[in-house]
Every structure is written in C-alpha cells, then in structure tokens.
Protein backbone atom coordinates (compact mmCIF):
# COMPACT_ATOMS: atom_id res chain seq x y z
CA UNK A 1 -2.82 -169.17 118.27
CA UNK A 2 -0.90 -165.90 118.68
CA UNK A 3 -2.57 -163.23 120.34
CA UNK A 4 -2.96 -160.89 117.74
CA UNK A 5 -5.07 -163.55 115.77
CA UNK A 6 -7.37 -164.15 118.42
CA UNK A 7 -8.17 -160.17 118.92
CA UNK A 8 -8.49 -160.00 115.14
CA UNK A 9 -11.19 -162.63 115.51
CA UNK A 10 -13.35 -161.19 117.91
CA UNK A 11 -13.40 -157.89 116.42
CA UNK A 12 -14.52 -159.78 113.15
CA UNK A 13 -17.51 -161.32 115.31
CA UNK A 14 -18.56 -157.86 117.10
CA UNK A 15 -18.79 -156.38 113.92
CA UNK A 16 -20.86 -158.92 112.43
CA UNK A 17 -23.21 -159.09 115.29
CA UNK A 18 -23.33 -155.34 115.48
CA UNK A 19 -24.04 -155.67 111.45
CA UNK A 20 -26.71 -157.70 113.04
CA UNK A 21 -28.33 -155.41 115.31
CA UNK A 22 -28.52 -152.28 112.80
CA UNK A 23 -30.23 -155.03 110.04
CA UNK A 24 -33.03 -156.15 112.57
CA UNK A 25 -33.37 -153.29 115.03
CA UNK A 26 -36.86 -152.14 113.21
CA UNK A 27 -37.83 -155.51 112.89
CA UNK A 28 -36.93 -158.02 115.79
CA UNK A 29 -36.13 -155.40 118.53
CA UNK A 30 -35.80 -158.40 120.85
CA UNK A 31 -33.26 -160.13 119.02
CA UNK A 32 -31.65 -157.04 118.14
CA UNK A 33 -31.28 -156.45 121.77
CA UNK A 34 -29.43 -160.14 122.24
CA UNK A 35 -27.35 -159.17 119.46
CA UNK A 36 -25.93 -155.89 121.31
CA UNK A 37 -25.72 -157.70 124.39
CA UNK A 38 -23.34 -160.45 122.26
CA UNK A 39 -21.67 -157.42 120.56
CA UNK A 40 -20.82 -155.88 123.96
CA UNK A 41 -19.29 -159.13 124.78
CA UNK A 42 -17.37 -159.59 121.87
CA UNK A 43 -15.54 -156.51 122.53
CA UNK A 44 -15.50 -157.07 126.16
CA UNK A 45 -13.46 -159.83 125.17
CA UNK A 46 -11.45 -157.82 123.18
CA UNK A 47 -10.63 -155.76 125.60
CA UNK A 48 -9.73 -158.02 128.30
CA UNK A 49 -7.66 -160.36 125.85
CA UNK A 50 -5.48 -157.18 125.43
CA UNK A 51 -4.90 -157.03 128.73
C-alpha cells in the first residue's frame, strides 16, 4: 500500500470522527469527547506516517 494511500485514509477517518464529534457534542458530550480523542489520533497518525 503506497504511502500516499495510507495518509489519504486516515485523513478520511479523522474527518469522519471529527464529523462525529460536532453531530453529538450537545448530546453525548462523553462520547463526543472519545471521538476527539480518536480524531487526535487519527491525525497523530497522519502526522507521524509522514514522517
């Protein structure tokens, strides 16, 4: 899987989970709150995959 595909990938996940945390955040603060932390490490991922 070429590395490009991969970082595509888990930019497509933090954005659905952050899509996630804006949808429940009045609703399910606690589960909005495990949704940010999953976000932040979806794009932690990112990050580190790019390096």
């Amino acid at each position: 899987m070429s590395k490009e595909l991969v970082v595509l990938g888990l930019l497509a996940l933090a954005g659905f989970l952050g899509g996630g945390v804006y949808s429940t955040w009045k609703t399910a603060r606690g589960l909005s709150v495990v949704l940010a932390v999953l976000t932040a490490l979806a794009l932690g991922g990112v990050l580190l995959w790019l390096l």
